[in-house]
PDB file of N, CA and C in Angstrom:
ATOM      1  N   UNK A   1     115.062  90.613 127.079  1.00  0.00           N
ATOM      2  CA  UNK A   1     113.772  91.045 126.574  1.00  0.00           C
ATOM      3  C   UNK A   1     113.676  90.713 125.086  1.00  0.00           C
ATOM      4  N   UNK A   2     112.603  90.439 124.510  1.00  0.00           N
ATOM      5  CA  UNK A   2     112.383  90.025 123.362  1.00  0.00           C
ATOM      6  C   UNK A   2     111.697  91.096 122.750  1.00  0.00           C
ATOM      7  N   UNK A   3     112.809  90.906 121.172  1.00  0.00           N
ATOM      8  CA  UNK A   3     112.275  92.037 120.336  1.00  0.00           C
ATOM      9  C   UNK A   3     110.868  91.997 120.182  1.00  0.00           C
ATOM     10  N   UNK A   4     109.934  93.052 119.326  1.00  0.00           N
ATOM     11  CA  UNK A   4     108.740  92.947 118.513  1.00  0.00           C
ATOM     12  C   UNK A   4     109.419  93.119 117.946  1.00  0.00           C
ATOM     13  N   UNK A   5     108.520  91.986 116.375  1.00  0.00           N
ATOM     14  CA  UNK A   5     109.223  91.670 115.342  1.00  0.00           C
ATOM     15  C   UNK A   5     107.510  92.368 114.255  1.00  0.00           C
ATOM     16  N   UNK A   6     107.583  92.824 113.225  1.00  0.00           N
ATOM     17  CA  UNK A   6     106.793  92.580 112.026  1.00  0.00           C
ATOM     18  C   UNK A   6     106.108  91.112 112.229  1.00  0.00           C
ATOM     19  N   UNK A   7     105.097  90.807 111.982  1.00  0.00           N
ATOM     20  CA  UNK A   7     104.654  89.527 111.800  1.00  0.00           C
ATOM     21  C   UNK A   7     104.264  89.455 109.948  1.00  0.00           C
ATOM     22  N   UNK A   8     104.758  87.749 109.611  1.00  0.00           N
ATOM     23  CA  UNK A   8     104.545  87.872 108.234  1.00  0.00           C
ATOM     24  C   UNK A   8     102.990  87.483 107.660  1.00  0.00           C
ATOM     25  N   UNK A   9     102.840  87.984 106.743  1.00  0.00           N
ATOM     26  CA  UNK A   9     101.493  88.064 105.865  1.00  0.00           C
ATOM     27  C   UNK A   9     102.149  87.508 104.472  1.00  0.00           C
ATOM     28  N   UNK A  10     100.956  86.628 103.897  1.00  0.00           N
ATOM     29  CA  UNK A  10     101.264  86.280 102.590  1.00  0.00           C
ATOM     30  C   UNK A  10     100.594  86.754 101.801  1.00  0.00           C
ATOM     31  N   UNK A  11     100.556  86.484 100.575  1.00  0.00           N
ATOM     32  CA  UNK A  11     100.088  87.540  99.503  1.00  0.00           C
ATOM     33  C   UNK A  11      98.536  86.346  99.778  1.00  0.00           C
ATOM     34  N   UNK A  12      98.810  85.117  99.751  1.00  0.00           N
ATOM     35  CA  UNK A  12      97.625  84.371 100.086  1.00  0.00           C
ATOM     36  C   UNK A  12      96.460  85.537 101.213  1.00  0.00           C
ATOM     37  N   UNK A  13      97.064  85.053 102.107  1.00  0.00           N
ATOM     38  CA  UNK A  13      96.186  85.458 103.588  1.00  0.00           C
ATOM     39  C   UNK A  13      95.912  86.935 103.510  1.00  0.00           C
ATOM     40  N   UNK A  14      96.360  87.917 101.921  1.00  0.00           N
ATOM     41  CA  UNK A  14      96.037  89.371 102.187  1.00  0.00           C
ATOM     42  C   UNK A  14      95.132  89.339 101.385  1.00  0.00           C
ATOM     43  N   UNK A  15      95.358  88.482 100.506  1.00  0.00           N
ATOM     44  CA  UNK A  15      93.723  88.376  99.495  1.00  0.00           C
ATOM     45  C   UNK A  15      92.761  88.072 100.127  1.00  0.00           C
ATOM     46  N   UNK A  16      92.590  87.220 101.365  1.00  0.00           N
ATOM     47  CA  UNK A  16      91.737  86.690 101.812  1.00  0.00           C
ATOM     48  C   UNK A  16      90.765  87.753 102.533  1.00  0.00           C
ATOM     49  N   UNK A  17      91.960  88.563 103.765  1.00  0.00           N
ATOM     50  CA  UNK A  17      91.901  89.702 104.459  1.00  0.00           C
ATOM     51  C   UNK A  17      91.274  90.243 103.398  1.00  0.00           C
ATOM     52  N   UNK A  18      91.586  90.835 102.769  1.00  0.00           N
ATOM     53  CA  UNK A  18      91.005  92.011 101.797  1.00  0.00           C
ATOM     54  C   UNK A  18      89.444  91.325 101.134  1.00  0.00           C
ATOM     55  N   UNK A  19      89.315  90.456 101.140  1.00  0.00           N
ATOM     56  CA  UNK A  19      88.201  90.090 100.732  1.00  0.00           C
ATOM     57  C   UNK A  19      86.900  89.558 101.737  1.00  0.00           C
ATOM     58  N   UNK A  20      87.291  89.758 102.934  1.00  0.00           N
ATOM     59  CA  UNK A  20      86.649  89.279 103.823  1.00  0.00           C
ATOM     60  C   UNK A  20      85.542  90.796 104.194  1.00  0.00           C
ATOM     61  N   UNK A  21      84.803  89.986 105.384  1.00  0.00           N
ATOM     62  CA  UNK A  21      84.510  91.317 105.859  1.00  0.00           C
ATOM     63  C   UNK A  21      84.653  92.182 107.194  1.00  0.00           C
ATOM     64  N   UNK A  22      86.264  91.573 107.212  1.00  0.00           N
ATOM     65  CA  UNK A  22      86.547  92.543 108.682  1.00  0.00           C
ATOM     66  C   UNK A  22      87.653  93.563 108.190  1.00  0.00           C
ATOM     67  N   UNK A  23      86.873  94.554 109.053  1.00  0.00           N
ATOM     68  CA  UNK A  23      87.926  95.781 108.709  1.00  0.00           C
ATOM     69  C   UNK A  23      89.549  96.028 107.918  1.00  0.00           C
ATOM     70  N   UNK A  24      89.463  96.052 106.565  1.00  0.00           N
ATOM     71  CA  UNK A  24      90.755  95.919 106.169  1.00  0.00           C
ATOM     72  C   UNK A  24      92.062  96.906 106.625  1.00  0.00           C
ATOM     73  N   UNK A  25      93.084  96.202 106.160  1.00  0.00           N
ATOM     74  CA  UNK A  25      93.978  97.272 106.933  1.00  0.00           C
ATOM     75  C   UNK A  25      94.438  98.292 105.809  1.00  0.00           C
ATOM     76  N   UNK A  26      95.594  99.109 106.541  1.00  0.00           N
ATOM     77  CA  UNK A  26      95.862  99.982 105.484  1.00  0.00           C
ATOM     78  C   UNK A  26      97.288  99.919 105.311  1.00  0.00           C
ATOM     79  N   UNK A  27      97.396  99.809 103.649  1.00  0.00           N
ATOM     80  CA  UNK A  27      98.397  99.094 103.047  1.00  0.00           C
ATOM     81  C   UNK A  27      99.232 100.377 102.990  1.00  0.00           C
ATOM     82  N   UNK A  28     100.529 100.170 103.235  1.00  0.00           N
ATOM     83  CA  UNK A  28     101.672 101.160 102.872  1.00  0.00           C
ATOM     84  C   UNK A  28     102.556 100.289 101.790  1.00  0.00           C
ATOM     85  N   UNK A  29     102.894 100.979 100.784  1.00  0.00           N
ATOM     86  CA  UNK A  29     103.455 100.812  99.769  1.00  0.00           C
ATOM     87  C   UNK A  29     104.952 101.595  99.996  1.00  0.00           C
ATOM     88  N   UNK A  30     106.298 101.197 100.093  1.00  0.00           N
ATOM     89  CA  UNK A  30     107.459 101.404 100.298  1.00  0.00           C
ATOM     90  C   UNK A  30     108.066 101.911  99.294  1.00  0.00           C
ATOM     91  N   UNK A  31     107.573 101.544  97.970  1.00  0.00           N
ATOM     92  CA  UNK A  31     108.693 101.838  96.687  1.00  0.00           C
ATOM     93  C   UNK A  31     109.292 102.726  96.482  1.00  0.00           C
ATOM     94  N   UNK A  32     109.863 103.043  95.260  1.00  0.00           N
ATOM     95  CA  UNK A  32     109.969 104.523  94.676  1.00  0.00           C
ATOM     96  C   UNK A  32     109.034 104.473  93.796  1.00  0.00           C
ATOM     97  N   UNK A  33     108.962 105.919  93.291  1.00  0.00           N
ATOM     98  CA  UNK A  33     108.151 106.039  92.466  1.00  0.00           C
ATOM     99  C   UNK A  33     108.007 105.657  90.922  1.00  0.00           C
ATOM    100  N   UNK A  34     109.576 105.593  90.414  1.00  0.00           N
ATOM    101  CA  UNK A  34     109.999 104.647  88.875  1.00  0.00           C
ATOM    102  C   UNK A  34     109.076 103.432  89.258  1.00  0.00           C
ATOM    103  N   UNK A  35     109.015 102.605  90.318  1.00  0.00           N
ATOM    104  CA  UNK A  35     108.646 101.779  90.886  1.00  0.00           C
ATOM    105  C   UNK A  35     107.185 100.996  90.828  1.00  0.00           C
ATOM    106  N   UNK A  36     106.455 102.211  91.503  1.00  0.00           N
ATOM    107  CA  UNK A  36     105.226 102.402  91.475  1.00  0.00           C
ATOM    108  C   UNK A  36     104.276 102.693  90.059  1.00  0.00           C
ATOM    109  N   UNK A  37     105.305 103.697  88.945  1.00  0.00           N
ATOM    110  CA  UNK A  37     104.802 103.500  87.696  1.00  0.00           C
ATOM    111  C   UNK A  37     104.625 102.718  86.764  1.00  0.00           C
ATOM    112  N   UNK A  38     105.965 101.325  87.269  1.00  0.00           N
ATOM    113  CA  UNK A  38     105.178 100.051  86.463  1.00  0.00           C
ATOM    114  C   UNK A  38     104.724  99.200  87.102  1.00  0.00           C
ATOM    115  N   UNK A  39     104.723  99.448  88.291  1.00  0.00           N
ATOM    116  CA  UNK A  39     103.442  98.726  88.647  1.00  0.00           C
ATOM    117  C   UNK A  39     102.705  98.675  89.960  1.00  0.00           C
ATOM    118  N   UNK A  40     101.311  98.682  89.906  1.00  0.00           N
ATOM    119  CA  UNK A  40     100.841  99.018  91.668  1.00  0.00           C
ATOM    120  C   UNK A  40      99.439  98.123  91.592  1.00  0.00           C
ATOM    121  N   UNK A  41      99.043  98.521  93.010  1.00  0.00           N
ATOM    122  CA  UNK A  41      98.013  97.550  93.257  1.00  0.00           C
ATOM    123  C   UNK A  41      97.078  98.709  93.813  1.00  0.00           C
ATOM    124  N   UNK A  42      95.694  98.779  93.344  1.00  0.00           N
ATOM    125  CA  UNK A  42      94.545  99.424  93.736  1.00  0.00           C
ATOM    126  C   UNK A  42      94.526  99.700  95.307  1.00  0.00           C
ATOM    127  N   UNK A  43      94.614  98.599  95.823  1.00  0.00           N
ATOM    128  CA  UNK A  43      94.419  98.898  97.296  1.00  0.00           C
ATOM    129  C   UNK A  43      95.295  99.454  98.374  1.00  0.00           C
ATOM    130  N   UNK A  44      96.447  99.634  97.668  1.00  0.00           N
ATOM    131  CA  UNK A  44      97.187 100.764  98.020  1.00  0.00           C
ATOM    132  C   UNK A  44      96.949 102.033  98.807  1.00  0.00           C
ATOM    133  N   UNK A  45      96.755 102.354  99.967  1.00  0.00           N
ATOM    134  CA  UNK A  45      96.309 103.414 100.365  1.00  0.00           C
ATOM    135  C   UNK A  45      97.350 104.465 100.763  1.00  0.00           C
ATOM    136  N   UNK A  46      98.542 104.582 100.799  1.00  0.00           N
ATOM    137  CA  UNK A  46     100.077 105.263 101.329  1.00  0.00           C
ATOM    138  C   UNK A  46     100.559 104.937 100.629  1.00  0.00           C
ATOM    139  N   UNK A  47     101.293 106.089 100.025  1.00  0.00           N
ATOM    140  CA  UNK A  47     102.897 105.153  99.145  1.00  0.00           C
ATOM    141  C   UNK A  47     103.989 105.878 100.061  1.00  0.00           C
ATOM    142  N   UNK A  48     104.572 105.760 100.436  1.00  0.00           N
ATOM    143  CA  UNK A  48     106.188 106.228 101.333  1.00  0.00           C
ATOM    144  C   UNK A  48     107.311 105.830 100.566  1.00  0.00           C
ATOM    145  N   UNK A  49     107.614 106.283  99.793  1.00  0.00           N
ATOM    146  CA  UNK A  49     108.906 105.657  99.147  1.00  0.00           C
ATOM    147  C   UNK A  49     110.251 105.436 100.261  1.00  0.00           C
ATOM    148  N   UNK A  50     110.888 104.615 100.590  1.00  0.00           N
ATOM    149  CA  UNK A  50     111.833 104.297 101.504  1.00  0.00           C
ATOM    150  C   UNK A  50     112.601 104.923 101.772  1.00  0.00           C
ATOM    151  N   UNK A  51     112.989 105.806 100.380  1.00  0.00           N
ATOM    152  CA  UNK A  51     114.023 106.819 100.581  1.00  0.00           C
ATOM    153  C   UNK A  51     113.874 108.175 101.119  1.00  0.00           C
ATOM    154  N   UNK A  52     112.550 108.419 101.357  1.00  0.00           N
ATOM    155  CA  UNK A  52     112.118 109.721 101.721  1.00  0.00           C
ATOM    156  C   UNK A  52     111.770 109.881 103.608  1.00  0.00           C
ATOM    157  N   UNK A  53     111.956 108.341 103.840  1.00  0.00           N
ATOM    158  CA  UNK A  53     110.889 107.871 105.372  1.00  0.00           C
ATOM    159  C   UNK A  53     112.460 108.925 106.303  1.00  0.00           C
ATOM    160  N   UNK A  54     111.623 109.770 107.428  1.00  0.00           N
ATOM    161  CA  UNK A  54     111.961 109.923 108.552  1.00  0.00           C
ATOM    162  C   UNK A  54     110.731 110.013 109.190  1.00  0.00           C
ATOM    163  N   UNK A  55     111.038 110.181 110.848  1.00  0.00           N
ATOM    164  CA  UNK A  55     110.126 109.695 111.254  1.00  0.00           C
ATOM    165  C   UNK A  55     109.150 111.028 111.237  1.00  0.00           C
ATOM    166  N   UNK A  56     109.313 112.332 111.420  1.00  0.00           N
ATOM    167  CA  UNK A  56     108.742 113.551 110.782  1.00  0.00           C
ATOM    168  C   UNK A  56     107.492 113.689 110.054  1.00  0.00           C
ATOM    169  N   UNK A  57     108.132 112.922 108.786  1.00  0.00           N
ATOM    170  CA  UNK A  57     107.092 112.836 107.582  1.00  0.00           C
ATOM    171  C   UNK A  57     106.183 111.531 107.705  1.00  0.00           C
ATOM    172  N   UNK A  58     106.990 110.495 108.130  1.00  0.00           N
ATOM    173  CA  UNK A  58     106.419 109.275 108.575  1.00  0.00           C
ATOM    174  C   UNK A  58     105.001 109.490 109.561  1.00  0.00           C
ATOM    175  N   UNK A  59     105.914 110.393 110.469  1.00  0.00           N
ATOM    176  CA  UNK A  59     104.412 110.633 111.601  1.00  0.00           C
ATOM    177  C   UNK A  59     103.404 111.036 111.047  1.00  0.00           C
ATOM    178  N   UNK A  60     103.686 112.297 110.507  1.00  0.00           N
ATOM    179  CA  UNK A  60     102.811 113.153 109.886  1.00  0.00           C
ATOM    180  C   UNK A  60     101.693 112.353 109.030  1.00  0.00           C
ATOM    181  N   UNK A  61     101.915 111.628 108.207  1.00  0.00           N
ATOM    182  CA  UNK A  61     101.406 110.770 107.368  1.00  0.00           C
ATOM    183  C   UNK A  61     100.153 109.489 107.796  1.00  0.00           C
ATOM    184  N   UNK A  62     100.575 108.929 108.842  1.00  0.00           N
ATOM    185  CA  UNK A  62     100.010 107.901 109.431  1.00  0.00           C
ATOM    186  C   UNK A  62      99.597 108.072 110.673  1.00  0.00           C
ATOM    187  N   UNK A  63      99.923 109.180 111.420  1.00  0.00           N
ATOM    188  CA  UNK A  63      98.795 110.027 112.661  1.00  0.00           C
ATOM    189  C   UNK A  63      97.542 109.741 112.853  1.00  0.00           C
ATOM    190  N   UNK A  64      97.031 109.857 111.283  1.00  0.00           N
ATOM    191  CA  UNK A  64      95.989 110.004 111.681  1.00  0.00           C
ATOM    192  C   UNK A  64      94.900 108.678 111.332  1.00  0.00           C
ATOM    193  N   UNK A  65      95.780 107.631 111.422  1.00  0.00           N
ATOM    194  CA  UNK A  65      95.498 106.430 111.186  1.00  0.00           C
ATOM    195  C   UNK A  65      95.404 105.492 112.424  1.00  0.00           C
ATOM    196  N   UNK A  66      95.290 106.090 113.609  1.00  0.00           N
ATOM    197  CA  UNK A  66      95.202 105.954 115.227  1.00  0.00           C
ATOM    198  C   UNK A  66      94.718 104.633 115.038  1.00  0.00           C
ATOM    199  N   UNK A  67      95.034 103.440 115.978  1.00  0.00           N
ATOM    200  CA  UNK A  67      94.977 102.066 116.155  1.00  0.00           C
ATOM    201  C   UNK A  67      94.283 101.240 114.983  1.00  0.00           C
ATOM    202  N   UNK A  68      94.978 101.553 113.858  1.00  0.00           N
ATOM    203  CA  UNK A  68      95.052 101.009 112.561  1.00  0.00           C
ATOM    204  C   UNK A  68      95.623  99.997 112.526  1.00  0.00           C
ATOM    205  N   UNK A  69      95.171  98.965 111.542  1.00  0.00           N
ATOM    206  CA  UNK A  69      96.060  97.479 111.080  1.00  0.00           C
ATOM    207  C   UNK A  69      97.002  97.953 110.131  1.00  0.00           C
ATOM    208  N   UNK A  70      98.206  97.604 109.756  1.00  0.00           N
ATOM    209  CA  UNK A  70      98.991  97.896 108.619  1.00  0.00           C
ATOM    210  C   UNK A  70      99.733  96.974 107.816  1.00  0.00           C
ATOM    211  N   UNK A  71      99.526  96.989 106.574  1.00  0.00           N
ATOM    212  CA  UNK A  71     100.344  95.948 106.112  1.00  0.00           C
ATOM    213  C   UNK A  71     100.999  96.689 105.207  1.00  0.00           C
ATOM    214  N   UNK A  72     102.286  96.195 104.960  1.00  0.00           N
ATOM    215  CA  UNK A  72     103.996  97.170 104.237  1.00  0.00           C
ATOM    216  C   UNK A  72     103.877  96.559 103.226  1.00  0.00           C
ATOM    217  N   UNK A  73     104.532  96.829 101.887  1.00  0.00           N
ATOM    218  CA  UNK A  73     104.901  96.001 100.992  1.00  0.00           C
ATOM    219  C   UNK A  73     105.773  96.789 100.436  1.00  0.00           C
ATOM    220  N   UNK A  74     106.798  96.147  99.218  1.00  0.00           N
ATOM    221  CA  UNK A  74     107.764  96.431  98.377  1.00  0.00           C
ATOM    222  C   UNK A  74     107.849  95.735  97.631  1.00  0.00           C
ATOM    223  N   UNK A  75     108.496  95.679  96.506  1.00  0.00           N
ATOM    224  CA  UNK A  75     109.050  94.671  95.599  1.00  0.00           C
ATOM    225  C   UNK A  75     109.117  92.990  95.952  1.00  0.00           C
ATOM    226  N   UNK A  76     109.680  92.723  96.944  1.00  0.00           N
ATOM    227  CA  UNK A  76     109.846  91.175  97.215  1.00  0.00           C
ATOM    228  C   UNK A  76     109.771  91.206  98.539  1.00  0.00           C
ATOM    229  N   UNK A  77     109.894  91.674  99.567  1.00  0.00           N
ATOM    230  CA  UNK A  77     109.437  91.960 100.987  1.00  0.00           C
ATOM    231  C   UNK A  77     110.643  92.437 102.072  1.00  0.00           C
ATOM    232  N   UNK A  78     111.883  93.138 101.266  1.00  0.00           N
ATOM    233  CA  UNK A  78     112.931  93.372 102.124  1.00  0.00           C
ATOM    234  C   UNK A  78     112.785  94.533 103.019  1.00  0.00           C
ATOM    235  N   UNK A  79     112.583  95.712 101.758  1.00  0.00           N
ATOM    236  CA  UNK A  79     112.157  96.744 102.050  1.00  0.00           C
ATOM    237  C   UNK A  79     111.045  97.256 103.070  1.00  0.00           C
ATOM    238  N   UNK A  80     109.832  96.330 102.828  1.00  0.00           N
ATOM    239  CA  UNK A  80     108.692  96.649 103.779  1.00  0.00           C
ATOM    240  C   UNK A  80     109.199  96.021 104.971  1.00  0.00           C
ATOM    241  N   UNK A  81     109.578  95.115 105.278  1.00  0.00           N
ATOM    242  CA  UNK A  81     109.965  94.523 106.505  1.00  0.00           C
ATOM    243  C   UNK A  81     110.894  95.412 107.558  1.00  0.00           C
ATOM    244  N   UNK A  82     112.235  95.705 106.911  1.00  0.00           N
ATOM    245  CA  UNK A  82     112.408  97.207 107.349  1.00  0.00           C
ATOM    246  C   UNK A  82     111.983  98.275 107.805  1.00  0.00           C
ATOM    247  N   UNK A  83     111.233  99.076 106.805  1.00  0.00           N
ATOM    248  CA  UNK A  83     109.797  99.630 106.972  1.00  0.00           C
ATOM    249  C   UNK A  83     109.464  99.540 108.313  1.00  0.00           C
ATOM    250  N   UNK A  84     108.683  98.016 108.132  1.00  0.00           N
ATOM    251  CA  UNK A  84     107.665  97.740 109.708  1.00  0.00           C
ATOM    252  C   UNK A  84     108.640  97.522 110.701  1.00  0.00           C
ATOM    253  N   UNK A  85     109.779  97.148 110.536  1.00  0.00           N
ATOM    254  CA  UNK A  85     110.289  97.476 111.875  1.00  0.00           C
ATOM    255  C   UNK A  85     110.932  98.472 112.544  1.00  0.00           C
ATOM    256  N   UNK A  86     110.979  99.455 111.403  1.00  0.00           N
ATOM    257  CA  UNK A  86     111.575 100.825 112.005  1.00  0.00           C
ATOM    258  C   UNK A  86     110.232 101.472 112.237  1.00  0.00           C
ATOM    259  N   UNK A  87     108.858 101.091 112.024  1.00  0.00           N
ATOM    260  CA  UNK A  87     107.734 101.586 112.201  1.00  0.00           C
ATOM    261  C   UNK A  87     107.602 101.117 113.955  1.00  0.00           C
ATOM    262  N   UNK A  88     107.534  99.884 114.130  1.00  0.00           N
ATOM    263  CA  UNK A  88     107.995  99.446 115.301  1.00  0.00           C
ATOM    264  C   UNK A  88     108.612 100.163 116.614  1.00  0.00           C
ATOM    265  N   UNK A  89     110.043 100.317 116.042  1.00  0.00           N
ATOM    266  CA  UNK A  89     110.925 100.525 117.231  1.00  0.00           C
ATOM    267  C   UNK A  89     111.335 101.764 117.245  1.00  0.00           C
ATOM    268  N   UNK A  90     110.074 103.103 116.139  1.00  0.00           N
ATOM    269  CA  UNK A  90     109.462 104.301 116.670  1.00  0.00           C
ATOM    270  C   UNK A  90     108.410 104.306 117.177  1.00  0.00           C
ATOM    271  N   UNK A  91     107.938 103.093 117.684  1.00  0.00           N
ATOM    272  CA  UNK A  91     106.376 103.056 118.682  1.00  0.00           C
ATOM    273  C   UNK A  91     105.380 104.001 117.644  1.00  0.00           C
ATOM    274  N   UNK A  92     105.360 103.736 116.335  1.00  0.00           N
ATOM    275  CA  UNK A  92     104.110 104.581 115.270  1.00  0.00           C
ATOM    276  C   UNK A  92     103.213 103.822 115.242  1.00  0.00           C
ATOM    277  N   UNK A  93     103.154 102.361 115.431  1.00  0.00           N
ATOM    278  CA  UNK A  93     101.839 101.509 115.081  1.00  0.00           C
ATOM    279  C   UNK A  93     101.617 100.682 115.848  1.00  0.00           C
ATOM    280  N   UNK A  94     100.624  99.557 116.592  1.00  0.00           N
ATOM    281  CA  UNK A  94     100.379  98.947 117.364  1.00  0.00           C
ATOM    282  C   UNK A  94     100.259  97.791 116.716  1.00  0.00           C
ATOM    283  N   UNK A  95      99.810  97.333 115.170  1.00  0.00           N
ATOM    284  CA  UNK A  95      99.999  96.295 114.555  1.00  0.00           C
ATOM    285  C   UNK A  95     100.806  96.054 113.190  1.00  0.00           C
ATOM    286  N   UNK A  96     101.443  95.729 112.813  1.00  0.00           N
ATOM    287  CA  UNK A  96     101.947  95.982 111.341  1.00  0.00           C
ATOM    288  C   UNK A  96     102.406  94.203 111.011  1.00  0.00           C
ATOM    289  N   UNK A  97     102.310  94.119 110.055  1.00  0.00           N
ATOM    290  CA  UNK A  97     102.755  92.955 109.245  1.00  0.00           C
ATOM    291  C   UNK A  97     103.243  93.747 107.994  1.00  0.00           C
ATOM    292  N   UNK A  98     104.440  92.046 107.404  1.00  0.00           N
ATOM    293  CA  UNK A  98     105.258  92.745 105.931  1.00  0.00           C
ATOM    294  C   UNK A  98     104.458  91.823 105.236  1.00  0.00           C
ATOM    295  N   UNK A  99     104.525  92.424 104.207  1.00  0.00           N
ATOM    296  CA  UNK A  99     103.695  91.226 103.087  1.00  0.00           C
ATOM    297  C   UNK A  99     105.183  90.714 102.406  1.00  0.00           C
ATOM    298  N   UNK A 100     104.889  88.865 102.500  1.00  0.00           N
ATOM    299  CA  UNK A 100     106.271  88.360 102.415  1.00  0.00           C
ATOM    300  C   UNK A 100     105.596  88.286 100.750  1.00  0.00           C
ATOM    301  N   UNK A 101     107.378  88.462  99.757  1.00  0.00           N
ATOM    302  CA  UNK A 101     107.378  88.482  98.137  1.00  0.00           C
ATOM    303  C   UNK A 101     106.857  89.259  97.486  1.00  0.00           C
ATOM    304  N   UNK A 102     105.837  90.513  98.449  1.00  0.00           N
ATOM    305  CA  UNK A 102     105.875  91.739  98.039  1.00  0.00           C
ATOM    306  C   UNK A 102     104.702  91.578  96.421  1.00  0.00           C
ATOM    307  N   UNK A 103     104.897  92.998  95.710  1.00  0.00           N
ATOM    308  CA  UNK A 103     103.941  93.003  94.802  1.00  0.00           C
ATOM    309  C   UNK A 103     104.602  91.858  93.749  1.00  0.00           C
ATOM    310  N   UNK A 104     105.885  91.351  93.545  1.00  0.00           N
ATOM    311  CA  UNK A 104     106.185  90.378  93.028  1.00  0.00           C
ATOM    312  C   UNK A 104     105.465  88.915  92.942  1.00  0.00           C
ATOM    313  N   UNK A 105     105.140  88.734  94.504  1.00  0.00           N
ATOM    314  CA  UNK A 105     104.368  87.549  94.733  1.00  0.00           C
ATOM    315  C   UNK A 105     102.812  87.687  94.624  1.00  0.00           C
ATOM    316  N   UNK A 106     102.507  88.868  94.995  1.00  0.00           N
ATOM    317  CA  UNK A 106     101.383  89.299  94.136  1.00  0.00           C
ATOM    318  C   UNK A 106     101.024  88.700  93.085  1.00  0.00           C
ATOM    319  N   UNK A 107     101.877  89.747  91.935  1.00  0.00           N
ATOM    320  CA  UNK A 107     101.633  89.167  90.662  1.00  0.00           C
ATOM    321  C   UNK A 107     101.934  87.769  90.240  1.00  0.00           C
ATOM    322  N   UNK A 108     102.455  87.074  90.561  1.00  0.00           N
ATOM    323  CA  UNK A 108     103.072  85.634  90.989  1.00  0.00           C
ATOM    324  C   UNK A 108     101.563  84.487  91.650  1.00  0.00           C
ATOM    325  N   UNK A 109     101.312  84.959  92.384  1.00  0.00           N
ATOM    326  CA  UNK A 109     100.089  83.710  92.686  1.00  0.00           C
ATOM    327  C   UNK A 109      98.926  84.430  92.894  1.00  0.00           C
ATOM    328  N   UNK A 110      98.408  85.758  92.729  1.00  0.00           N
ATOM    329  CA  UNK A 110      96.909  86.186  92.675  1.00  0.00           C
ATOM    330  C   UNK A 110      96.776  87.155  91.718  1.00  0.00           C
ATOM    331  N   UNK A 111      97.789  87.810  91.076  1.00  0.00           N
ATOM    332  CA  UNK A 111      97.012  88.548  90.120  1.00  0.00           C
ATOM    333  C   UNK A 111      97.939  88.416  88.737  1.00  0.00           C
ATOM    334  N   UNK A 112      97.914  88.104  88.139  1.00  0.00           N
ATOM    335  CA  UNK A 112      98.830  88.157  86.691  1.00  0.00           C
ATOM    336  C   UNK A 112      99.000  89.420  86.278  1.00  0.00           C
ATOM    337  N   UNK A 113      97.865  90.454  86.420  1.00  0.00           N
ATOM    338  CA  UNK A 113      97.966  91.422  85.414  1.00  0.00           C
ATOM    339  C   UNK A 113      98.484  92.587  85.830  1.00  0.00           C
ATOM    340  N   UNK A 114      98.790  92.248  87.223  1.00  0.00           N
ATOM    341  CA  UNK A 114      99.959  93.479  88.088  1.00  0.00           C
ATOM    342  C   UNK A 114     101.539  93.125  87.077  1.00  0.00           C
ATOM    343  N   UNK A 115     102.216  94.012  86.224  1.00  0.00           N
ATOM    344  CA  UNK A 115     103.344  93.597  85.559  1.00  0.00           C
ATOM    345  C   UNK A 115     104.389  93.459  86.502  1.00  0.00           C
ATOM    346  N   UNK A 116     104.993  92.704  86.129  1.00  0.00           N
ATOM    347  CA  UNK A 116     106.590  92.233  86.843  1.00  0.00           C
ATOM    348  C   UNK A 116     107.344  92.692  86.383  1.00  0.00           C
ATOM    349  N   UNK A 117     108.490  92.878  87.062  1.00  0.00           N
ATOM    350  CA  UNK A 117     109.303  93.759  86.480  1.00  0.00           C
ATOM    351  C   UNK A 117     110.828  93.317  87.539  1.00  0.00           C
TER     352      UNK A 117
END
């Protein structure tokens, strides 16, 4: 049997998504919070810091986000990928993608003024 895997998203194809006009998804942000204070992105709708995720609080959190699109991110895309696949193979979401290079690649080919760090 073949795993479900995360499918990848680029920082390209999330600008696009996000700018289009079909239903955007809802972004989970993985970091910590040192993390998140230098630097984040508006459209951010969840932050879960990685270190805090069981599936408990996890549920609790995204319940009520019933046949939602999701896209993960972190720093460079290790973390969220993780993330979406332990989101996965607790049956919590029906779609999820990682955003590959994370808010790094972000700031890297669409926004400059997200700081790097």
């Amino acid at each position: 049997m073949m795993r479900n895997i995360p499918k990848s998203l680029t920082v390209h194809d999330l600008n696009i998504w996000l700018s289009s006009k079909n239903e955007n998804p809802i972004i989970i942000d993985v970091r910590e919070d040192l993390e998140i204070e230098a630097a984040s992105l508006s459209f951010v709708e969840i932050y879960i810091p990685i270190s805090k995720v069981s599936f408990e609080y996890v549920s609790s959190i995204i319940s009520k986000y019933i046949d939602k699109k999701f896209v993960i991110l972190c720093h460079r895309g290790i973390r969220s990928y993780t993330f979406a696949q332990w989101l996965i193979d607790n049956e919590l979401v029906k779609e999820v993608w990682n955003l590959e290079d994370g808010i790094d690649g972000w700031s890297l080919n669409i926004d400059s003024s997200v700081p790097r760090y």
